[in-house]
Protein backbone atom coordinates (compact mmCIF):
# COMPACT_ATOMS: atom_id res chain seq x y z
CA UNK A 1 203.15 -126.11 82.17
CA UNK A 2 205.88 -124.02 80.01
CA UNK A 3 206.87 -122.24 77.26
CA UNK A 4 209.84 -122.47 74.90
CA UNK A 5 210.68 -120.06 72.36
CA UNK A 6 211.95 -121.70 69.04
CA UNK A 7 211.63 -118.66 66.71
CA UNK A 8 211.31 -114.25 66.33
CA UNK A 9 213.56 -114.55 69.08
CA UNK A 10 215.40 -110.92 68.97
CA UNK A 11 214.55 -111.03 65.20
CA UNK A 12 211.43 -110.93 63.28
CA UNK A 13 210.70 -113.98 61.43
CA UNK A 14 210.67 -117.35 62.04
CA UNK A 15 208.04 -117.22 64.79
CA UNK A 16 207.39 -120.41 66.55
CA UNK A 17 206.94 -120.69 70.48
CA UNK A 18 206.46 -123.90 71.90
CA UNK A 19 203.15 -124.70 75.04
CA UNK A 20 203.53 -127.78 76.91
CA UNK A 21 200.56 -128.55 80.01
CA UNK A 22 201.14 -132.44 80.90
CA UNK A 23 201.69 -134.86 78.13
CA UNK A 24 200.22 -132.22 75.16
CA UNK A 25 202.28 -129.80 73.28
CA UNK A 26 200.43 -127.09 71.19
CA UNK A 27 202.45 -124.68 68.40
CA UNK A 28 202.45 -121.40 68.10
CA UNK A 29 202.74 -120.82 64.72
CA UNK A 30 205.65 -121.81 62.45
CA UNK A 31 207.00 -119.54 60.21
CA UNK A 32 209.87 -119.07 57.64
CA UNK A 33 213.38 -117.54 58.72
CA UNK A 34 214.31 -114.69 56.40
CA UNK A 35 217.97 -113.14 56.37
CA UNK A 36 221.49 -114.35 55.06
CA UNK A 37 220.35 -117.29 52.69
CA UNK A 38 222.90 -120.00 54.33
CA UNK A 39 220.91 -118.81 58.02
CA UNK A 40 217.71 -119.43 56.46
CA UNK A 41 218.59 -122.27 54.97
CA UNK A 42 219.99 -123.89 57.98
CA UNK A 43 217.10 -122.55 60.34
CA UNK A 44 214.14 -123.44 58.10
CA UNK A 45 215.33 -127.11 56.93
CA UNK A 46 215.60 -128.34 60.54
CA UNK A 47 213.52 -128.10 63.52
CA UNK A 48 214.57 -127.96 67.56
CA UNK A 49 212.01 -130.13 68.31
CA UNK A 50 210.45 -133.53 67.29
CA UNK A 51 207.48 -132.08 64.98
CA UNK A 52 205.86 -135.48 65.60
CA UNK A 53 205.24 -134.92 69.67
CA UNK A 54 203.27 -131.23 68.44
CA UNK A 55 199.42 -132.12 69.30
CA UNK A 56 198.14 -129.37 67.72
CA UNK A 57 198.79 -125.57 66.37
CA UNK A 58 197.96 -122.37 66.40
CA UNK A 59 198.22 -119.80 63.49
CA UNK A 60 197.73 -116.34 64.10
CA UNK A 61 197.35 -115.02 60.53
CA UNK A 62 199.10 -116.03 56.15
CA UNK A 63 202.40 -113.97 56.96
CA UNK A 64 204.60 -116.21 55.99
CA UNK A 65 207.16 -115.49 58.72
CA UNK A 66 204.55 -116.98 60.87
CA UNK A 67 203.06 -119.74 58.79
CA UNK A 68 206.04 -120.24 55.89
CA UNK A 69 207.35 -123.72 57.24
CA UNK A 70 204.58 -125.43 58.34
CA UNK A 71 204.68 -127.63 54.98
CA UNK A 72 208.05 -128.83 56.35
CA UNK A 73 206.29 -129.44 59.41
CA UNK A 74 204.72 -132.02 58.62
CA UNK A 75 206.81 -133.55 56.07
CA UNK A 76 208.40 -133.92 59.51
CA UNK A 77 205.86 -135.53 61.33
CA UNK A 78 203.15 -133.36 62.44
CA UNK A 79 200.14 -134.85 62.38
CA UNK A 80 197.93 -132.43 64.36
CA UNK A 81 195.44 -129.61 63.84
CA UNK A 82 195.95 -126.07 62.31
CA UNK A 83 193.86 -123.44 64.19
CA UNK A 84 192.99 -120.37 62.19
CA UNK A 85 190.47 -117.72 61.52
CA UNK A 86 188.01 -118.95 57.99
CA UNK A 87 190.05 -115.89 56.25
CA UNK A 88 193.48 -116.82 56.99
CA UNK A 89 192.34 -120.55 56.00
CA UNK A 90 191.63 -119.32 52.73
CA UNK A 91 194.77 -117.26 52.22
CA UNK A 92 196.89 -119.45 53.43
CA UNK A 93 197.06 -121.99 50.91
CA UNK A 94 197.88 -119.43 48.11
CA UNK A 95 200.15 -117.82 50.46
CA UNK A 96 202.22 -121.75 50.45
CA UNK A 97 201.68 -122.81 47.01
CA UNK A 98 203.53 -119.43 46.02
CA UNK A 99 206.23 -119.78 48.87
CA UNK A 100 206.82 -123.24 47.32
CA UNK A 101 207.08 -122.14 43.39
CA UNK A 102 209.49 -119.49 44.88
CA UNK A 103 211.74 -121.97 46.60
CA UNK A 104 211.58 -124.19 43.81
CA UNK A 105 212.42 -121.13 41.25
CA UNK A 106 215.33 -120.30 43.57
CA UNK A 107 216.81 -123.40 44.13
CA UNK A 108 216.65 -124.27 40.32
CA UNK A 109 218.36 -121.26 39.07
CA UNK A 110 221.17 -121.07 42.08
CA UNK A 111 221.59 -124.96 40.48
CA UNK A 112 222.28 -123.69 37.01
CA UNK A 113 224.27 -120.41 38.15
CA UNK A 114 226.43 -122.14 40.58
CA UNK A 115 226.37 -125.64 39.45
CA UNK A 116 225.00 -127.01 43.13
CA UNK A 117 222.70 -129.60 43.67
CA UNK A 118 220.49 -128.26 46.04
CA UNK A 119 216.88 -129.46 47.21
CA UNK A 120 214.17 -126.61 47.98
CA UNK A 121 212.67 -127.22 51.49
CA UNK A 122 209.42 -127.88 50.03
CA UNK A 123 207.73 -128.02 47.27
CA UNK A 124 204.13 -127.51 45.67
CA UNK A 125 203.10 -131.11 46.14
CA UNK A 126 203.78 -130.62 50.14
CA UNK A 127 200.95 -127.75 50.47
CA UNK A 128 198.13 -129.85 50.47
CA UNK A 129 198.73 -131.55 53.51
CA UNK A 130 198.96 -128.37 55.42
CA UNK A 131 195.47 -127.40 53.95
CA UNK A 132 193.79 -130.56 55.47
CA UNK A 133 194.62 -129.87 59.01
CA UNK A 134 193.72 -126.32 58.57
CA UNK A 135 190.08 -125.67 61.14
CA UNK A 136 188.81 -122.23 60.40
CA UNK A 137 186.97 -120.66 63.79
CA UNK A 138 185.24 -117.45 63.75
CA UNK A 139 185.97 -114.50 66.26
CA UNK A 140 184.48 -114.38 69.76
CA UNK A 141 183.87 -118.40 69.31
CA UNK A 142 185.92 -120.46 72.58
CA UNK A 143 187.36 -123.81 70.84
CA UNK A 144 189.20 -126.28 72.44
CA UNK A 145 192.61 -126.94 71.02
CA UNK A 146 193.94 -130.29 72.91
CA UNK A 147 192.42 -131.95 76.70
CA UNK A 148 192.81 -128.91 79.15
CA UNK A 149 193.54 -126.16 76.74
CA UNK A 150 190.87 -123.90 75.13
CA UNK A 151 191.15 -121.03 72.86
CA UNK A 152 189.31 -117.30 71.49
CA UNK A 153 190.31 -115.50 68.65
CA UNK A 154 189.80 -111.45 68.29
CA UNK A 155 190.48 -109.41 65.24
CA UNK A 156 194.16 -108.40 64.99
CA UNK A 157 193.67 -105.72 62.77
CA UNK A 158 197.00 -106.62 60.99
CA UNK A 159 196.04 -108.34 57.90
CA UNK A 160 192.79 -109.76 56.77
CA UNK A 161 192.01 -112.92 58.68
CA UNK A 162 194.61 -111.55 61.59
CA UNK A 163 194.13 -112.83 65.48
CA UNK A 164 194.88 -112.22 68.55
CA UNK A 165 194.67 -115.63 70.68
CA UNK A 166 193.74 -116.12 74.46
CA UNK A 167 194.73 -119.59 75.66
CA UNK A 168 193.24 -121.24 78.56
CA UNK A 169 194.92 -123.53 80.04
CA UNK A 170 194.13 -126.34 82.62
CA UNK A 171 196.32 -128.31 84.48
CA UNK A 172 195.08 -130.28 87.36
CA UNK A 173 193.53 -127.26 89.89
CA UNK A 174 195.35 -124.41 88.29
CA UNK A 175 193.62 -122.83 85.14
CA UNK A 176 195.86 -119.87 83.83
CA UNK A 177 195.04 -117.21 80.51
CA UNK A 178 198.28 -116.77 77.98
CA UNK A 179 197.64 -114.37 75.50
CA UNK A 180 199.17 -114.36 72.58
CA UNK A 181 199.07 -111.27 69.34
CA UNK A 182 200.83 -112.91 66.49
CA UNK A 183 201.27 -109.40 64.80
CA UNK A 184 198.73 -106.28 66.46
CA UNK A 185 197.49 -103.89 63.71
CA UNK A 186 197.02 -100.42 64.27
CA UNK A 187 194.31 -97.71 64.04
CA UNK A 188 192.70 -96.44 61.00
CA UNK A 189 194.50 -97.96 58.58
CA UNK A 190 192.92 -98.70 54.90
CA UNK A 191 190.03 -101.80 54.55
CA UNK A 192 191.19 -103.72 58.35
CA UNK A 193 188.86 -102.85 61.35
CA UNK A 194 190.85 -101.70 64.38
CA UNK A 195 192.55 -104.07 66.69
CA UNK A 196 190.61 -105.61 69.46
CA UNK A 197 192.00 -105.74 73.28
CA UNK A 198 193.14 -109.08 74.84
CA UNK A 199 192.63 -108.87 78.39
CA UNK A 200 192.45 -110.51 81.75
CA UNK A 201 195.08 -112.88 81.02
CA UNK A 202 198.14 -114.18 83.03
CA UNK A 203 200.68 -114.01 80.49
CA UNK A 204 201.51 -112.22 77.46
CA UNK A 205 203.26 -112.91 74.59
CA UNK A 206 203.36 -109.83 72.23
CA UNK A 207 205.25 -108.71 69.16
CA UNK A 208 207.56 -105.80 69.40
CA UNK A 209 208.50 -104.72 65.57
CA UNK A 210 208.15 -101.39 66.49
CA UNK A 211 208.51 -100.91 70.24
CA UNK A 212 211.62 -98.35 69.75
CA UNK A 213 209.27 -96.33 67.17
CA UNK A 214 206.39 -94.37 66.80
CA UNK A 215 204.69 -93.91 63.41
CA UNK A 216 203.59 -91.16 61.58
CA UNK A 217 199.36 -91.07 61.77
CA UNK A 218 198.27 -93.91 59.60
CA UNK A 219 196.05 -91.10 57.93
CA UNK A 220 198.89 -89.03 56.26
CA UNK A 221 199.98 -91.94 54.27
CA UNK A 222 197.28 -90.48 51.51
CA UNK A 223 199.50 -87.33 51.45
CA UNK A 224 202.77 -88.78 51.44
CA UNK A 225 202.41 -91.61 48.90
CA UNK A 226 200.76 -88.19 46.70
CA UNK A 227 203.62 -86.24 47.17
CA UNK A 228 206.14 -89.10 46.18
CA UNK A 229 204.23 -90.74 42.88
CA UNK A 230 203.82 -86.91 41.93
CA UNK A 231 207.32 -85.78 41.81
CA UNK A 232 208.41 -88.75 40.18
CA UNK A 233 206.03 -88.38 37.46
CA UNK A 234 207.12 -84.62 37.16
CA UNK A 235 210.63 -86.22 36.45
CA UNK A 236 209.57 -89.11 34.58
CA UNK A 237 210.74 -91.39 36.24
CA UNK A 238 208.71 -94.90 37.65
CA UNK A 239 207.56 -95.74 40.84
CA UNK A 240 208.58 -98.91 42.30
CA UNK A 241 206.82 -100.30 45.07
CA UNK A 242 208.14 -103.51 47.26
CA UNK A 243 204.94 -105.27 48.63
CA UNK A 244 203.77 -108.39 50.48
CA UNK A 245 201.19 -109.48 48.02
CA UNK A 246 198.62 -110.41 51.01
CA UNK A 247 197.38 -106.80 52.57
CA UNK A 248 199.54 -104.29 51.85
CA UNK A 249 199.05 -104.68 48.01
CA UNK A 250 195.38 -104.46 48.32
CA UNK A 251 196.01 -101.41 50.87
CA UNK A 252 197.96 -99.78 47.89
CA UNK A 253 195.63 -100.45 45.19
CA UNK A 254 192.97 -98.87 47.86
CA UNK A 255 194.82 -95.94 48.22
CA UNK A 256 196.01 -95.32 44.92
CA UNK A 257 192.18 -95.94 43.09
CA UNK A 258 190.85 -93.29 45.84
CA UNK A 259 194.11 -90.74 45.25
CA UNK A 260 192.88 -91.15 41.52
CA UNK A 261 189.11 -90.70 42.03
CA UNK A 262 190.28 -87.37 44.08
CA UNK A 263 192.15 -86.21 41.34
CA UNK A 264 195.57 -86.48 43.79
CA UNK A 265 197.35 -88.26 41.86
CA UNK A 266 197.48 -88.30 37.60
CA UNK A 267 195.16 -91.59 36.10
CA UNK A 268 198.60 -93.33 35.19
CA UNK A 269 198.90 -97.05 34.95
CA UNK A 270 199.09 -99.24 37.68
CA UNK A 271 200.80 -102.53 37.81
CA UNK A 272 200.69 -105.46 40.39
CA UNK A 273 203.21 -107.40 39.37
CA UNK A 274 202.29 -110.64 41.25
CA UNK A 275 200.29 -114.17 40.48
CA UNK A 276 199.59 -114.12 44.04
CA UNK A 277 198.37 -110.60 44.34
CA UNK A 278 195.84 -111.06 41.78
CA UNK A 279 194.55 -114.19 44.00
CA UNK A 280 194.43 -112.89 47.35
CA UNK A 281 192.65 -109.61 46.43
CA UNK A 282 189.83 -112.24 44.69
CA UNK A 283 190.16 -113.71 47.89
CA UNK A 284 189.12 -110.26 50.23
CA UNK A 285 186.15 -109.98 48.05
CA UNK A 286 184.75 -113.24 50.32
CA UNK A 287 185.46 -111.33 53.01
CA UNK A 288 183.78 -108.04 53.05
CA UNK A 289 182.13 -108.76 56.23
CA UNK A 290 185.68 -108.15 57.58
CA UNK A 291 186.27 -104.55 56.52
CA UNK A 292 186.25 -100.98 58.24
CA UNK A 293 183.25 -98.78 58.35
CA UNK A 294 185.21 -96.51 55.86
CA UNK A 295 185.69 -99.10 53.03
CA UNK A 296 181.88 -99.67 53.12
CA UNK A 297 181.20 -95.44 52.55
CA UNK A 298 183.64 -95.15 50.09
CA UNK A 299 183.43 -97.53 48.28
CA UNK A 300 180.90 -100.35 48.38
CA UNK A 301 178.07 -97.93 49.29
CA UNK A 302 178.61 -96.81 45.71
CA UNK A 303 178.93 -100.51 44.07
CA UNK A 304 182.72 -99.71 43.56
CA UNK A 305 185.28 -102.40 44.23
CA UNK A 306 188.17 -100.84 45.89
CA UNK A 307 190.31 -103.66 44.03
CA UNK A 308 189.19 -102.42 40.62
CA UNK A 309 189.85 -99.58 38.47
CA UNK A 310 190.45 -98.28 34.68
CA UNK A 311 194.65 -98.18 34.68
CA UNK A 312 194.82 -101.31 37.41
CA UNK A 313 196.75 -104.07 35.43
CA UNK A 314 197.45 -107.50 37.47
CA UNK A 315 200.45 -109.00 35.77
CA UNK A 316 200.55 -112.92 36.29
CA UNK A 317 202.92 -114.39 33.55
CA UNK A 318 206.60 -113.71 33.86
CA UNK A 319 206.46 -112.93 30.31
CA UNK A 320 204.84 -109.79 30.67
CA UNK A 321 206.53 -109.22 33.82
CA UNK A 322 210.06 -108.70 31.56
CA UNK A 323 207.87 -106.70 29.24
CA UNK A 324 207.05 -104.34 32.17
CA UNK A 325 211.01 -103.35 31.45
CA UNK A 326 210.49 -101.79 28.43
CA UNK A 327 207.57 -99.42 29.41
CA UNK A 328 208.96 -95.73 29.07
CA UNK A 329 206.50 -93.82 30.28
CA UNK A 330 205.87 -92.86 33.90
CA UNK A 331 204.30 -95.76 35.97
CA UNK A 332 203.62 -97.46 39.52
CA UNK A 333 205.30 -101.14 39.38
CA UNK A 334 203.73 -102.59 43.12
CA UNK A 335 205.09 -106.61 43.03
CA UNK A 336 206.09 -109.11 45.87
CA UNK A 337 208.03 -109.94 47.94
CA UNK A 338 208.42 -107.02 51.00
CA UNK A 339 211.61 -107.31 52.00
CA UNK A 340 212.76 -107.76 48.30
CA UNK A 341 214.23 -111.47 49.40
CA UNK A 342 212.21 -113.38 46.95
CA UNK A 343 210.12 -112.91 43.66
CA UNK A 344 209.80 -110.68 40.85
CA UNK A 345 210.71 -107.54 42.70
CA UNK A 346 214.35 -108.21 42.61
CA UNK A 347 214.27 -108.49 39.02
CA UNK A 348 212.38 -104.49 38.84
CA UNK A 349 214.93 -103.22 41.32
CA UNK A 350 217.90 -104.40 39.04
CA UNK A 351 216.31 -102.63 35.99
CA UNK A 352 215.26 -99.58 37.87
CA UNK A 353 217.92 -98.42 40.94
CA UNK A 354 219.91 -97.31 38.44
CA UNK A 355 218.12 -94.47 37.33
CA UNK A 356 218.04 -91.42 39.24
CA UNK A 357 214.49 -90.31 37.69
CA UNK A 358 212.77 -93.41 39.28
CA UNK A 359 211.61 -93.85 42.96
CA UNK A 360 211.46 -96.81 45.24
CA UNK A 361 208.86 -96.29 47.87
CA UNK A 362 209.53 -98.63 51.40
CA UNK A 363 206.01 -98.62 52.99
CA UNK A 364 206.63 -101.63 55.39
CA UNK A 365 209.41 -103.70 57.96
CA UNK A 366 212.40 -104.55 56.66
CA UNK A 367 214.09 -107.13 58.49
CA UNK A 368 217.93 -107.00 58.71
CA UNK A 369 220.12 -108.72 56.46
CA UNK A 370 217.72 -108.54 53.53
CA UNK A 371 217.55 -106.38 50.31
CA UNK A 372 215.26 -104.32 51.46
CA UNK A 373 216.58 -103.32 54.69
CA UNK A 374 220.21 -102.33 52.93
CA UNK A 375 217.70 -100.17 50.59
CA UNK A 376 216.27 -98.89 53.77
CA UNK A 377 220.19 -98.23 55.18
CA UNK A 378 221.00 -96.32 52.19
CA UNK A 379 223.15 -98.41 51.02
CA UNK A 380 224.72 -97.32 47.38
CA UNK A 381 225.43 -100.91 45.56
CA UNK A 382 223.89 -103.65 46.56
CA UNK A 383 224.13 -106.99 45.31
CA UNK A 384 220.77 -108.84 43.45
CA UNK A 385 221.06 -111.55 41.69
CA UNK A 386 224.47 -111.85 42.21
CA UNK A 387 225.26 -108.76 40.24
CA UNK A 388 226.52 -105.17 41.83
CA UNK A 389 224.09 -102.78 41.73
CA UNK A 390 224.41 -98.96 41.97
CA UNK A 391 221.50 -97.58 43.45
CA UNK A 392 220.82 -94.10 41.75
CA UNK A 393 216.77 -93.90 42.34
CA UNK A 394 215.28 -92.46 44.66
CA UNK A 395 214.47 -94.18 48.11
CA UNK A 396 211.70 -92.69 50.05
CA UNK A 397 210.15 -94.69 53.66
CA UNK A 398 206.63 -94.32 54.28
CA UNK A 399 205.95 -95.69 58.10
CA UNK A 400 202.76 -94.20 57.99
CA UNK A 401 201.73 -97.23 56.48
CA UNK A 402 203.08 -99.89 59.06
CA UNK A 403 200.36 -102.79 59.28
CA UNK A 404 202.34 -103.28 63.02
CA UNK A 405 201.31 -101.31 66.31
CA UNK A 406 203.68 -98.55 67.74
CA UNK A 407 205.56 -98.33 71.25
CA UNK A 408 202.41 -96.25 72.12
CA UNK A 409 200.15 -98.76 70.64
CA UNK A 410 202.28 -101.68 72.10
CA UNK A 411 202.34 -99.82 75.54
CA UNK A 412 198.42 -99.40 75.68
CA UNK A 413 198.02 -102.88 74.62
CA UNK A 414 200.11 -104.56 77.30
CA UNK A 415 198.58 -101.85 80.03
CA UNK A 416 194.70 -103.15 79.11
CA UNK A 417 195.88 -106.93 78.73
CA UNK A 418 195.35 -107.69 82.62
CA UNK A 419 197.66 -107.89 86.19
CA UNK A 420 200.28 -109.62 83.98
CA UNK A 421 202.38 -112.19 85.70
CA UNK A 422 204.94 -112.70 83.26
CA UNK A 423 205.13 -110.72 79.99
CA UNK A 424 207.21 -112.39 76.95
CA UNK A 425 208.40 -109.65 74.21
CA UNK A 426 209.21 -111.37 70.73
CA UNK A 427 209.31 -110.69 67.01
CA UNK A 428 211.25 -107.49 67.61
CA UNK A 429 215.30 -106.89 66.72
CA UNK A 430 217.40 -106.30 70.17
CA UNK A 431 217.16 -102.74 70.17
CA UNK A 432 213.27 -102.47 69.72
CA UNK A 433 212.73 -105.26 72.23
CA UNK A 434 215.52 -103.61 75.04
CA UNK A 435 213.49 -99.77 74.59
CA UNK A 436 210.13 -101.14 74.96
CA UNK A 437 210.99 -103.54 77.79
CA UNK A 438 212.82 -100.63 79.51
CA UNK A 439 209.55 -98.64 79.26
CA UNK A 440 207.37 -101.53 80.18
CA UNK A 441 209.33 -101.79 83.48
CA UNK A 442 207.53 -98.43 84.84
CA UNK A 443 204.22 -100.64 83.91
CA UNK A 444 202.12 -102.65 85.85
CA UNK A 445 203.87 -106.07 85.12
CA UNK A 446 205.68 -108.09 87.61
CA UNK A 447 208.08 -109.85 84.96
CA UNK A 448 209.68 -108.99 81.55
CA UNK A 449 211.48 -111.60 79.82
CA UNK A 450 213.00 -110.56 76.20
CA UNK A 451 213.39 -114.72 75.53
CA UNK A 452 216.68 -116.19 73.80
CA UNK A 453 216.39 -119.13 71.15
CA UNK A 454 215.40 -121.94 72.85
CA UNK A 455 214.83 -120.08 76.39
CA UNK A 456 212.27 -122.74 78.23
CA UNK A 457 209.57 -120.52 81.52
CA UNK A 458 207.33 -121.90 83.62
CA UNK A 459 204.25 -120.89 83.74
């Protein structure tokens, strides 16, 4: 049995790794590239592997670096079974059908600017597939995924639906336990339940966003994202609010309805500026079995929808997205994507970076080579929609609200995981993944591998 890595190999995105015991090969996830456009267009359009010989796959939650190119996948060839939590079943196919109107957006209006003639990777009409090989398991529930190879799912605590997966796996007399964490949430963050502990596994293969870096307590975010909203209101100015529509919208509406109901923050509108948004938070109210102890005092104990109040507006047409640039009055604009790469938040940065009164508010990872991260560098121009840029506004980084575990988080995690034979750190950039391996050393693990693209182990 072995393991190659195909994707989130010293980067983020793009995570697909690559289980083959005898004549069956199961998929860790497969999820979209996102950087320099002509990278992710070369990365996502082709595959390293014949998606025909995949037997099966397993998704570890709707991010779409982790399940953005599994359309392609089996336009490809796949033919097998998608294993997923019943949440991220559901969320994923609003997650694709809005990655696909994107592409198709993108590739349409590059055509026009720049007279080209190119073909999105996928389209609408390629989603439905994906949705019927989609199996929805519950936590705690052993499934088998191919002959010889079994799997468990335990709440992530990263995004609703989230897992962490133990694999077992059987081949002839040996039976070894692979653990793997897709992304690991972290403590006492809004609506998600803590993360549960994989342990007494063989091998480990765990994210690493954030193993050079140690967050701020996820319960000062309440005070920070005050402070910020409140003295850009006192200027006048807007708030501006980058956000993956799935999770850390919702955990910003949830924040911002209880700042207001505390009398925090002033009762100014609200706007979610995102089709998807509006579908994914109809989609967590199916899943209230799924949230924290806190959610259900707060707010459900007193018939209150955390999702819902007076000033929330959910903007769906682009129509009155454009009329969202005339508004003069002070205001929080929260719209997709996170890492400004795609979607209507490019279009809000252009019209509001340029104004010193306003404030753009980072609350989450922003992977290199990407609008957001040259926000997050300081950049002054930057370049969206191929027009310069001076960035004026304010830019202010909230970590506190980081949906991914810690080096202290990631530490603990590996330390309770089991006598570790080999342990595999991914989904991190080279610096992240170099600190925490250097720290893991001093650990209890006999092997650390930081795997390059298309690095094949034994197992």
């Amino acid at each position: 049995m072995n393991i190659q890595f195909f994707g989130a190999c010293k980067t983020v995105t793009g995570s697909q790794h690559l289980i083959t015991i005898k004549d069956k090969k199961i998929l860790l996830e497969c999820g979209f590239y996102q950087g320099l456009r002509e990278d992710a267009e070369r990365i996502n359009r082709n595959f390293p592997y014949d998606p025909k010989s995949i037997d099966a796959m397993i998704l570890s939650h709707a991010h779409i670096d982790h399940s953005g190119n599994i359309p392609n996948l089996i336009k490809r060839g796949f033919m097998g079974k998608i294993y997923c939590t019943h949440a991220t079943k559901s969320l994923v196919e609003v997650i694709l059908e809005d990655s696909a109107r994107i592409q198709v957006y993108d590739v349409e209006y590059l055509n026009e600017k720049n007279c080209q003639n190119l073909e999105p990777i996928y389209t609408p009409n390629d989603v439905a597939p994906v949705i019927e090989r989609l199996i929805g398991k519950e936590y705690g529930e052993w499934f088998n995924v191919t002959n010889g190879v079994r799997a468990y799912f335990q709440d992530a605590g990263h995004i609703l639906g989230s897992a962490l997966t133990t694999l077992e796996l059987n081949e002839d007399v040996l039976t070894k336990r692979l653990g793997f964490t897709g992304d690991i949430g972290r403590k006492f963050l809004p609506i998600l339940r803590d993360p549960e502990q994989i342990a007494n596994v063989n091998y480990l293969i765990t994210e690493s966003t954030y193993g050079d870096h140690l967050h701020d307590d996820a319960r000062t975010s309440y005070k920070s994202l005050a402070n910020a909203i409140n003295n850009t209101f006192i200027k006048g100015g807007k708030v501006i609010i980058p956000s993956f529509a799935l999770e850390r919208a919702q955990e910003l509406v949830y924040i911002i309805h209880e700042l207001i109901d505390t009398n925090q923050i002033p009762d100014n509108f609200v706007y979610i500026d995102s089709p998807l948004a509006v579908k994914i938070s109809g989609i967590f109210a199916g899943y209230l079995n799924l949230v924290d102890k806190e959610t259900r005092e707060i707010f459900l104990s007193k018939n209150k929808n955390p999702f819902i109040f007076t000033k929330l507006r959910f903007i769906e047409s682009a129509e009155d997205s454009k009329k969202l640039n005339s508004i003069n009055e002070s205001c929080i604009i929260i719209s997709a994507s996170g890492m400004c790469e795609f979607g209507r938040i490019r279009h809000h940065l252009k019209n509001n970076l340029g104004n010193s009164k306003n404030t753009v508010i980072i609350v989450g990872f922003m992977a290199e080579n990407t609008l957001g991260r040259r926000l997050l560098d300081g950049e002054r121009q930057v370049n969206i929609l191929n027009e310069r840029i001076n960035v004026k506004a304010k830019i202010i980084v909230l970590n506190s609200l980081s949906a991914h575990a810690d080096q202290k988080d990631l530490i603990e995690f590996i330390h309770n995981a089991g006598a570790l034979e080999k342990l595999f750190l991914v989904h991190g950039e080279e610096k992240s993944l170099n600190v925490l391996a250097d720290k893991i050393q001093k650990e209890d693990v006999d092997e650390v591998i930081i795997p390059d693209f298309g690095e094949k182990v034994d197992l």
